[in-house]
N, C-alpha and C. Protein backbone atom coordinates (compact mmCIF):
# COMPACT_ATOMS: atom_id res chain seq x y z
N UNK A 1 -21.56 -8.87 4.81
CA UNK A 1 -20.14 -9.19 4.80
C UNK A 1 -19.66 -9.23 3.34
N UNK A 2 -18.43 -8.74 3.22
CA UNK A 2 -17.75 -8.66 1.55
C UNK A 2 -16.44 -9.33 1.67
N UNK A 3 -16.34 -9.94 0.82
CA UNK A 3 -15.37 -11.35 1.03
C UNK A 3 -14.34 -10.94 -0.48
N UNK A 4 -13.10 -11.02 -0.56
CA UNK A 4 -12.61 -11.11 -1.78
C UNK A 4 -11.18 -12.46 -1.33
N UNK A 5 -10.74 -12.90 -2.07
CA UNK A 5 -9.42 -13.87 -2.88
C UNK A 5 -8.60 -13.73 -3.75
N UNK A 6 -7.86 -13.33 -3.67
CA UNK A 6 -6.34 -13.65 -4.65
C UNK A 6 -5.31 -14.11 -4.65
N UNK A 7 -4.97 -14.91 -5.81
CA UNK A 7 -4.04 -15.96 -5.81
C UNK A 7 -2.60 -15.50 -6.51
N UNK A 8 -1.46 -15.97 -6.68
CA UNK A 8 -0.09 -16.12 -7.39
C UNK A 8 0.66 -17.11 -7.33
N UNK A 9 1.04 -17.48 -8.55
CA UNK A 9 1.98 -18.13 -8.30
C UNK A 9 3.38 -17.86 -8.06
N UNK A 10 4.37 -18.54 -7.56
CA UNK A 10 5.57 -18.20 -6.67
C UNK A 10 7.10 -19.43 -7.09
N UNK A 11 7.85 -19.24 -7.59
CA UNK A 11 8.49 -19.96 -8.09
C UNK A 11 9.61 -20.26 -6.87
N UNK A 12 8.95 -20.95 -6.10
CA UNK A 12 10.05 -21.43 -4.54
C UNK A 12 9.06 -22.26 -3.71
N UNK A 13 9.39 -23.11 -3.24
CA UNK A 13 9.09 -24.25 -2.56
C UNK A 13 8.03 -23.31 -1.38
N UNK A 14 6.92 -24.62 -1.43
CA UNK A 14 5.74 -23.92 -0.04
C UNK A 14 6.51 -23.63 1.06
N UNK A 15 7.47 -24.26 2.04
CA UNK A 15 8.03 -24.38 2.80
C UNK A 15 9.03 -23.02 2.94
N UNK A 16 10.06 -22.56 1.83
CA UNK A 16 10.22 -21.01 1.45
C UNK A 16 9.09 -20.04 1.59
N UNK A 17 8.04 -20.17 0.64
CA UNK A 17 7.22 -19.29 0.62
C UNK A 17 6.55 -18.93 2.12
N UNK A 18 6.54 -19.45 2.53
CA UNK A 18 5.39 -19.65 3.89
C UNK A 18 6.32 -19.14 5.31
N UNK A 19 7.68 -19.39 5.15
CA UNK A 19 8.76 -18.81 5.70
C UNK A 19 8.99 -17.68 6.08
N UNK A 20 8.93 -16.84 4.71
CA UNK A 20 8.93 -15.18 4.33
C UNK A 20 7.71 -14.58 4.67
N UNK A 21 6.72 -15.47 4.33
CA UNK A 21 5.18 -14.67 4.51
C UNK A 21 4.94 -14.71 6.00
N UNK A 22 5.29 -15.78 6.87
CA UNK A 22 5.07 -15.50 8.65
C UNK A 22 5.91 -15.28 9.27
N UNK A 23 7.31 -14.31 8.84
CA UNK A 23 8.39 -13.72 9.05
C UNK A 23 7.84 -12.43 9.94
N UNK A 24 7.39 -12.42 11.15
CA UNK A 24 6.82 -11.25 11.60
C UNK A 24 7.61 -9.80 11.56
N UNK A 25 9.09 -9.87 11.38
CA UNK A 25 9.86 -8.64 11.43
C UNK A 25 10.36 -8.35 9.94
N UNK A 26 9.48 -9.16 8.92
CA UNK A 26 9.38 -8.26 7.32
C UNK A 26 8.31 -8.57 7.03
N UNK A 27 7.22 -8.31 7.60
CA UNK A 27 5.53 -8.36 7.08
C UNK A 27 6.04 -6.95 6.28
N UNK A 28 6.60 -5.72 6.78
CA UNK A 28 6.26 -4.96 6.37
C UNK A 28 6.79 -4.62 4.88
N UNK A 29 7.58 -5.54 4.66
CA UNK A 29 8.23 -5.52 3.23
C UNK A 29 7.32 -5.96 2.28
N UNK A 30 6.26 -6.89 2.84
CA UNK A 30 5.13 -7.02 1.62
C UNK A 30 3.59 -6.84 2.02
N UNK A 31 3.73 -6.34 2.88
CA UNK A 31 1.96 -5.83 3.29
C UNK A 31 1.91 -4.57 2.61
N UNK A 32 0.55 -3.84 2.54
CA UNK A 32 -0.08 -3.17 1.63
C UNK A 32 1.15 -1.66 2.48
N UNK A 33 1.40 -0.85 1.89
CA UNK A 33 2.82 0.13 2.27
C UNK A 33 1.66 1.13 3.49
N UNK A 34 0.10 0.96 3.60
CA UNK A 34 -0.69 1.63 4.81
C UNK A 34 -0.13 0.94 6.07
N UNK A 35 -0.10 -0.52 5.38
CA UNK A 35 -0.30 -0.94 6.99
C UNK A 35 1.03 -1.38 7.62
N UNK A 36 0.95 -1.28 9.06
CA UNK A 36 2.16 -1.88 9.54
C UNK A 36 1.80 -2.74 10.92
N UNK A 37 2.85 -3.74 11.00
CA UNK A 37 2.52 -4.63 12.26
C UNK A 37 3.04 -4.86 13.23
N UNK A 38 3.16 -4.38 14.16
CA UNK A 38 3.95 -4.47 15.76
C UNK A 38 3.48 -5.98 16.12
N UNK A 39 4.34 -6.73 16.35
CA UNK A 39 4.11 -8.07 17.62
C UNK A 39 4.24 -7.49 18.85
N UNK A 40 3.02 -7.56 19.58
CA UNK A 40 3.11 -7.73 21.07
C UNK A 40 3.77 -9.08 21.62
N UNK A 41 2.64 -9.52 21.90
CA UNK A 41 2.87 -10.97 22.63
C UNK A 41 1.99 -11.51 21.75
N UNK A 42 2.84 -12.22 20.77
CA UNK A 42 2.29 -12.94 20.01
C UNK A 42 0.79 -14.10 19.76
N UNK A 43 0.20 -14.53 19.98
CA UNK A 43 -0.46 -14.40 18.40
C UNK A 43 -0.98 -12.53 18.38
N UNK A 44 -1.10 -11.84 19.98
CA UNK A 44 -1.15 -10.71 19.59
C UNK A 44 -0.41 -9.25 19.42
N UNK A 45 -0.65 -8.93 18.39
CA UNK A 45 -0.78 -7.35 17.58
C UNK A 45 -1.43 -6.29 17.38
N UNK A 46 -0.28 -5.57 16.95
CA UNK A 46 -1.13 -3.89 16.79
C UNK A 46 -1.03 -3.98 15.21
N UNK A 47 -2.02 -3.56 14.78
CA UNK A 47 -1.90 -2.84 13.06
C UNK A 47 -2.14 -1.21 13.38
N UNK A 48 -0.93 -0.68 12.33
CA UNK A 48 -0.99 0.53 12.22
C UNK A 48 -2.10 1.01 10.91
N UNK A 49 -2.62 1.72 10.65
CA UNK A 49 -2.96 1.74 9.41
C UNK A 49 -2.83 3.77 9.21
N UNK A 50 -1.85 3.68 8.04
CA UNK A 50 -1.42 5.14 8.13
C UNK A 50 -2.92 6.09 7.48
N UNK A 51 -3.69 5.73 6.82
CA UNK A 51 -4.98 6.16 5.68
C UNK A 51 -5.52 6.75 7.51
N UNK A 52 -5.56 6.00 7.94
CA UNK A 52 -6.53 6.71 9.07
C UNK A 52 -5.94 7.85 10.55
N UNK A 53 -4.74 6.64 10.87
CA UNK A 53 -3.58 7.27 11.98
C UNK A 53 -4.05 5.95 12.90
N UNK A 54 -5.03 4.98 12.82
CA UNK A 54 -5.20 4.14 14.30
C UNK A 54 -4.67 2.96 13.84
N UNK A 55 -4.41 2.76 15.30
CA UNK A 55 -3.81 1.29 15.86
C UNK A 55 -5.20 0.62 16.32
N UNK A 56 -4.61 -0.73 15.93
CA UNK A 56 -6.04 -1.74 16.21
C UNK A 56 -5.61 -3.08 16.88
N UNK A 57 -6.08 -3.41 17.68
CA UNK A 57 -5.52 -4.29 18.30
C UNK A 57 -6.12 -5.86 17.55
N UNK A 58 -5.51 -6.44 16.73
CA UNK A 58 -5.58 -7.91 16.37
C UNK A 58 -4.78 -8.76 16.75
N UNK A 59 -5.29 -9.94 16.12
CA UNK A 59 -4.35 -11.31 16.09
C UNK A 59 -3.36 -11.54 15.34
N UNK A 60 -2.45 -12.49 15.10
CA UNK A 60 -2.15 -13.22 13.63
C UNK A 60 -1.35 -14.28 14.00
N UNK A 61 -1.93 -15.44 13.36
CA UNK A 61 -1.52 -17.04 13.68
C UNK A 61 -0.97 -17.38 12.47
N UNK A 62 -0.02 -18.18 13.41
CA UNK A 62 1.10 -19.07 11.84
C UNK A 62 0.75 -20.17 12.20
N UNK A 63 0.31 -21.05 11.16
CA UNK A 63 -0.14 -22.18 11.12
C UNK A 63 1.26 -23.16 10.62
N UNK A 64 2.16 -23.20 11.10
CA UNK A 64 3.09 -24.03 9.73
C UNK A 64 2.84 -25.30 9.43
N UNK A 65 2.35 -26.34 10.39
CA UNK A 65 1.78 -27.67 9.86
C UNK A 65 0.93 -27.16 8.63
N UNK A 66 0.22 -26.48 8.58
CA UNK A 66 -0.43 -26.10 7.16
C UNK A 66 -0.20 -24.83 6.03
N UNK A 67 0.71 -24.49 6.93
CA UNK A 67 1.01 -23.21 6.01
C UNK A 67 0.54 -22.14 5.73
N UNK A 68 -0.35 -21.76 6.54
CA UNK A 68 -1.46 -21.00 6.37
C UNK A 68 -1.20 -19.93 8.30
N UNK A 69 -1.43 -18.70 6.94
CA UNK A 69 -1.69 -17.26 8.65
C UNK A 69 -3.18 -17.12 8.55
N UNK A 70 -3.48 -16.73 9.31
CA UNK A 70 -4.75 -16.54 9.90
C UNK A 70 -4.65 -15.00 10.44
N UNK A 71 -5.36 -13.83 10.82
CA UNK A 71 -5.88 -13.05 11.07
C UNK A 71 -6.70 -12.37 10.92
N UNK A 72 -7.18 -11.08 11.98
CA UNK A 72 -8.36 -10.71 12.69
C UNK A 72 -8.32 -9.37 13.63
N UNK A 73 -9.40 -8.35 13.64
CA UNK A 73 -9.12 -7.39 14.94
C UNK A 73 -9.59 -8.04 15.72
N UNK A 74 -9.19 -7.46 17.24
CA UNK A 74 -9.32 -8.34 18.48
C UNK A 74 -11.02 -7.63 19.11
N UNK A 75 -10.78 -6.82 19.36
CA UNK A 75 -11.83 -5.83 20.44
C UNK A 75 -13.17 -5.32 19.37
N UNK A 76 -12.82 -5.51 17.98
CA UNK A 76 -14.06 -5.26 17.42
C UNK A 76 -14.21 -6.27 15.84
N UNK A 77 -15.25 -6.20 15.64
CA UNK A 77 -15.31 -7.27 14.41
C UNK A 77 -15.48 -6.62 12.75
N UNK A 78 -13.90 -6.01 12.83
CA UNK A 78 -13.88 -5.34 11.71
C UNK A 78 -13.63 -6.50 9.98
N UNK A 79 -12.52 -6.71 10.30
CA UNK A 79 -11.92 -7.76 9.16
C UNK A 79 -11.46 -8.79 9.67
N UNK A 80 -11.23 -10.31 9.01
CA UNK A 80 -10.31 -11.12 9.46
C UNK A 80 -9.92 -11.64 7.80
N UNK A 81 -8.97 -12.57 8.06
CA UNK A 81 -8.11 -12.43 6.63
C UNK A 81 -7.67 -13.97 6.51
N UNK A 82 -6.71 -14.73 5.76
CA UNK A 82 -5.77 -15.79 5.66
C UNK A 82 -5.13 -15.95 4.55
N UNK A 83 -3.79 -16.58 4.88
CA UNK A 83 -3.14 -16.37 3.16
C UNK A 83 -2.84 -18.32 3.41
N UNK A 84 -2.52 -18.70 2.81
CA UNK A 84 -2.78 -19.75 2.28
C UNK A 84 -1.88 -20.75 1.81
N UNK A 85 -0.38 -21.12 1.57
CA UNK A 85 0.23 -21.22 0.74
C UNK A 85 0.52 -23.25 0.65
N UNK A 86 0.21 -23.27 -1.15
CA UNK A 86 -0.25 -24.75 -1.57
C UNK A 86 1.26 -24.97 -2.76
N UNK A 87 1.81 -26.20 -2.42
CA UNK A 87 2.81 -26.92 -3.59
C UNK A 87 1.97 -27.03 -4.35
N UNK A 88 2.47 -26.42 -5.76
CA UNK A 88 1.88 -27.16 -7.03
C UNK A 88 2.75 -27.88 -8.04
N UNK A 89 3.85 -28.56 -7.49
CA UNK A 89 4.79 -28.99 -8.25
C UNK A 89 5.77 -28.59 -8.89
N UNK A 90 7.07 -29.28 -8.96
CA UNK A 90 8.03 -28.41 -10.17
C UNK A 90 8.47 -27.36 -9.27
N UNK A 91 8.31 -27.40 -8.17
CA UNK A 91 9.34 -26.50 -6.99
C UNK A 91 8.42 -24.63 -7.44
N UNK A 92 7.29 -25.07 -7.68
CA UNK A 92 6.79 -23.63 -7.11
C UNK A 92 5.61 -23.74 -6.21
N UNK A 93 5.21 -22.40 -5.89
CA UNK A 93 3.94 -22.34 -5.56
C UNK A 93 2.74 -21.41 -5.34
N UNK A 94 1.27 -21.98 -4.93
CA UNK A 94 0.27 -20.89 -5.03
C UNK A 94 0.53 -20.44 -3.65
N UNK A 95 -0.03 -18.98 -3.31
CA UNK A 95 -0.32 -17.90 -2.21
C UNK A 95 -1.94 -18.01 -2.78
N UNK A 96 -2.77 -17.40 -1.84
CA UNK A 96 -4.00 -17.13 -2.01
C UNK A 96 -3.98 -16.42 -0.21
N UNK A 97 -4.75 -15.20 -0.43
CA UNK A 97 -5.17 -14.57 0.24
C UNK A 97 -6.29 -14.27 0.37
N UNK A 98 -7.09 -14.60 1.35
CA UNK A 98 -8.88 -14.12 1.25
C UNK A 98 -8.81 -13.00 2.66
N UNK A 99 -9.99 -12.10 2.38
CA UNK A 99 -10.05 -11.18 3.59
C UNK A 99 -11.53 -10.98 3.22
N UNK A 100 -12.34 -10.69 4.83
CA UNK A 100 -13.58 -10.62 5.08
C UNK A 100 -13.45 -9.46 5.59
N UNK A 101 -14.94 -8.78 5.38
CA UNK A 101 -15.30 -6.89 5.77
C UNK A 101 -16.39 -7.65 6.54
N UNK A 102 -16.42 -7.07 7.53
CA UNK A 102 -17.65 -7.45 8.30
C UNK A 102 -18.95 -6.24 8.56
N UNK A 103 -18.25 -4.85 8.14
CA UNK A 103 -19.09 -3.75 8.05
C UNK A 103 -18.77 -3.11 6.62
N UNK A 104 -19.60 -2.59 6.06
CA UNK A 104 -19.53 -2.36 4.63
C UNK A 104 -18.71 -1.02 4.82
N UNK A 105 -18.66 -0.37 6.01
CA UNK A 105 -17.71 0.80 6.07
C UNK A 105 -16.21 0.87 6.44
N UNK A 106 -15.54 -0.62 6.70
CA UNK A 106 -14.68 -1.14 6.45
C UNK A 106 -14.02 -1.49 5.56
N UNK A 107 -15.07 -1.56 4.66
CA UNK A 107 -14.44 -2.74 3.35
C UNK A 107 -13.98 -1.02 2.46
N UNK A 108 -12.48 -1.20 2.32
CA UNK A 108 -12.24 -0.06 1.05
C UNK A 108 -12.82 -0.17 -0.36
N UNK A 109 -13.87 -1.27 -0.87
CA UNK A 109 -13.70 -1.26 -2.28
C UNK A 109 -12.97 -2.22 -3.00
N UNK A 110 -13.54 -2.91 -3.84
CA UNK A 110 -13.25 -3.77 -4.78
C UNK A 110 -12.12 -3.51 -5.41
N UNK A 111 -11.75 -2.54 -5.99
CA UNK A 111 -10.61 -2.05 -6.66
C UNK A 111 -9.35 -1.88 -5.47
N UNK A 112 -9.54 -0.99 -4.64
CA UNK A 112 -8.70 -1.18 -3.80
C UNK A 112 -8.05 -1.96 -2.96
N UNK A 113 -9.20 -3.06 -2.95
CA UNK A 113 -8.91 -4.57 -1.98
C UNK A 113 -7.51 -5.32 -2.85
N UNK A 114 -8.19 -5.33 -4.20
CA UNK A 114 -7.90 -6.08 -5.37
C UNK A 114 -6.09 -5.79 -6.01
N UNK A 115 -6.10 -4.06 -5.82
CA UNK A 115 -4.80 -3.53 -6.05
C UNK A 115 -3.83 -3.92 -4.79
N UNK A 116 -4.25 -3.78 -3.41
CA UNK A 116 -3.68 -4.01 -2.63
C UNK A 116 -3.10 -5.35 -2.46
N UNK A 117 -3.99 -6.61 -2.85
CA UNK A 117 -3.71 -7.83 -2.89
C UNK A 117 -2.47 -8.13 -3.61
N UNK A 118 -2.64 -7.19 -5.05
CA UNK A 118 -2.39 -8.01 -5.82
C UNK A 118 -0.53 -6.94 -5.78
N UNK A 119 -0.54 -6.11 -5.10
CA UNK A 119 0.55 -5.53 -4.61
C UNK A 119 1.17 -6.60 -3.62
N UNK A 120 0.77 -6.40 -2.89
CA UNK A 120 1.43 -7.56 -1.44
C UNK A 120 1.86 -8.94 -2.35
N UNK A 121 1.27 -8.88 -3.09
CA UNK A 121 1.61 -10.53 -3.48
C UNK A 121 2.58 -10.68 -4.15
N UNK A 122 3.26 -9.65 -5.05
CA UNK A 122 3.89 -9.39 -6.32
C UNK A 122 5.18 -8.86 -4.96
N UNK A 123 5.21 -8.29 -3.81
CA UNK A 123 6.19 -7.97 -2.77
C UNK A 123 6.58 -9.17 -2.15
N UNK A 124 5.61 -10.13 -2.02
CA UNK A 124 6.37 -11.23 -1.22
C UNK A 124 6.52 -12.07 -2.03
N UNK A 125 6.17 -12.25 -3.55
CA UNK A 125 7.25 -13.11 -4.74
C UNK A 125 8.37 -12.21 -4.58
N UNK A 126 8.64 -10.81 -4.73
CA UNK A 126 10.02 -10.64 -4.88
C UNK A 126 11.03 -11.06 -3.72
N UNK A 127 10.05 -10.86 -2.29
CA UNK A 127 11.23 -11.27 -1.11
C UNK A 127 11.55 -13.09 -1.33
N UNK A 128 10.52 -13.77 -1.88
CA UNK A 128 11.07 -14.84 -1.56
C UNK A 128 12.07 -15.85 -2.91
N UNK A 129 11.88 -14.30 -3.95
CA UNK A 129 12.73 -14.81 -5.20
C UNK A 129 14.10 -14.00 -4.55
N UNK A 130 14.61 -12.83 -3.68
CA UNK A 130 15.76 -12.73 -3.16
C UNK A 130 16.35 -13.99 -1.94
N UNK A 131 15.51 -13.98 -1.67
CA UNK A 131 16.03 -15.25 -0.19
C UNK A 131 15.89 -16.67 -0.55
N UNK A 132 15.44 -17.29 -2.18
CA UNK A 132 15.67 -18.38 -2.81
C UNK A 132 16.94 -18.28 -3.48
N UNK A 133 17.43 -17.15 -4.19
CA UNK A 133 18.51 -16.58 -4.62
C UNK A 133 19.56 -16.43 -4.18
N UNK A 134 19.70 -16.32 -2.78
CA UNK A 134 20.82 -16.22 -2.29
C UNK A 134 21.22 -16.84 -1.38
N UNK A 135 20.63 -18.19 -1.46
CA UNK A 135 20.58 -19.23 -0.52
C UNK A 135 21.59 -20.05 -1.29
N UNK A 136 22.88 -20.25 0.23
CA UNK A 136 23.83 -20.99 -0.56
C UNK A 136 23.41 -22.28 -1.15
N UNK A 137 24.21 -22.72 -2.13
CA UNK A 137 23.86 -24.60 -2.18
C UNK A 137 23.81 -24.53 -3.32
């Protein structure tokens, strides 16, 4: 199994941040631009992933008492994932995302895991620096 983590910080309240990130009808505004996510019947989903052409049937849980998503494929034990999101005071906060490969022919690569992360993360600071922004008050 190959395990990676990455973190950011986010200048908007956990409660914002965590908002935008389990927003199921703009995952796709900050997930990696391969993948995409249909809600079935919630907690289950389809991921598209364009690199290949297949749909995969997973999970994905919103935790909001903790702030934290959770996901996973359903029918086979490819990856499962979680993002994380912690107050660190002063009205911002951390994201951290970890994702597990459970077959080494799964896992794209260190570099690629790493770019992708660190893409998605830098997409959902910008959605949640527009929707802190334009929040009346």
């Amino acid at each position: 199994m190959t395990e990676y983590e990455w973190s950011r910080t986010m200048p908007a309240q956990p409660e914002q941040v965590f908002d935008q990130a389990s927003n199921l009808g703009q995952l796709d505004a900050w997930l990696p631009a391969a993948l995409h996510v249909e809600a079935e019947d919630p907690p289950a989903v389809t991921v598209h992933e364009d690199r290949s052409g297949q749909d995969m049937a997973a999970l994905l849980r919103a935790r909001p008492d903790q702030m934290r998503l959770e996901w996973g494929t359903r029918e086979q034990d490819s990856y499962t994932g979680w993002l994380q999101v912690s107050g660190i005071g002063s009205g911002a906060s951390e994201v951290t995302v970890h994702l597990s490969f459970f077959d080494p022919g799964d896992d794209p690569g260190e570099e690629a895991v790493f770019d992708a992360l660190d893409g998605s993360l830098r997409r959902l600071e910008a959605q949640v620096r527009m929707r802190v922004d334009n929040t009346p008050g």
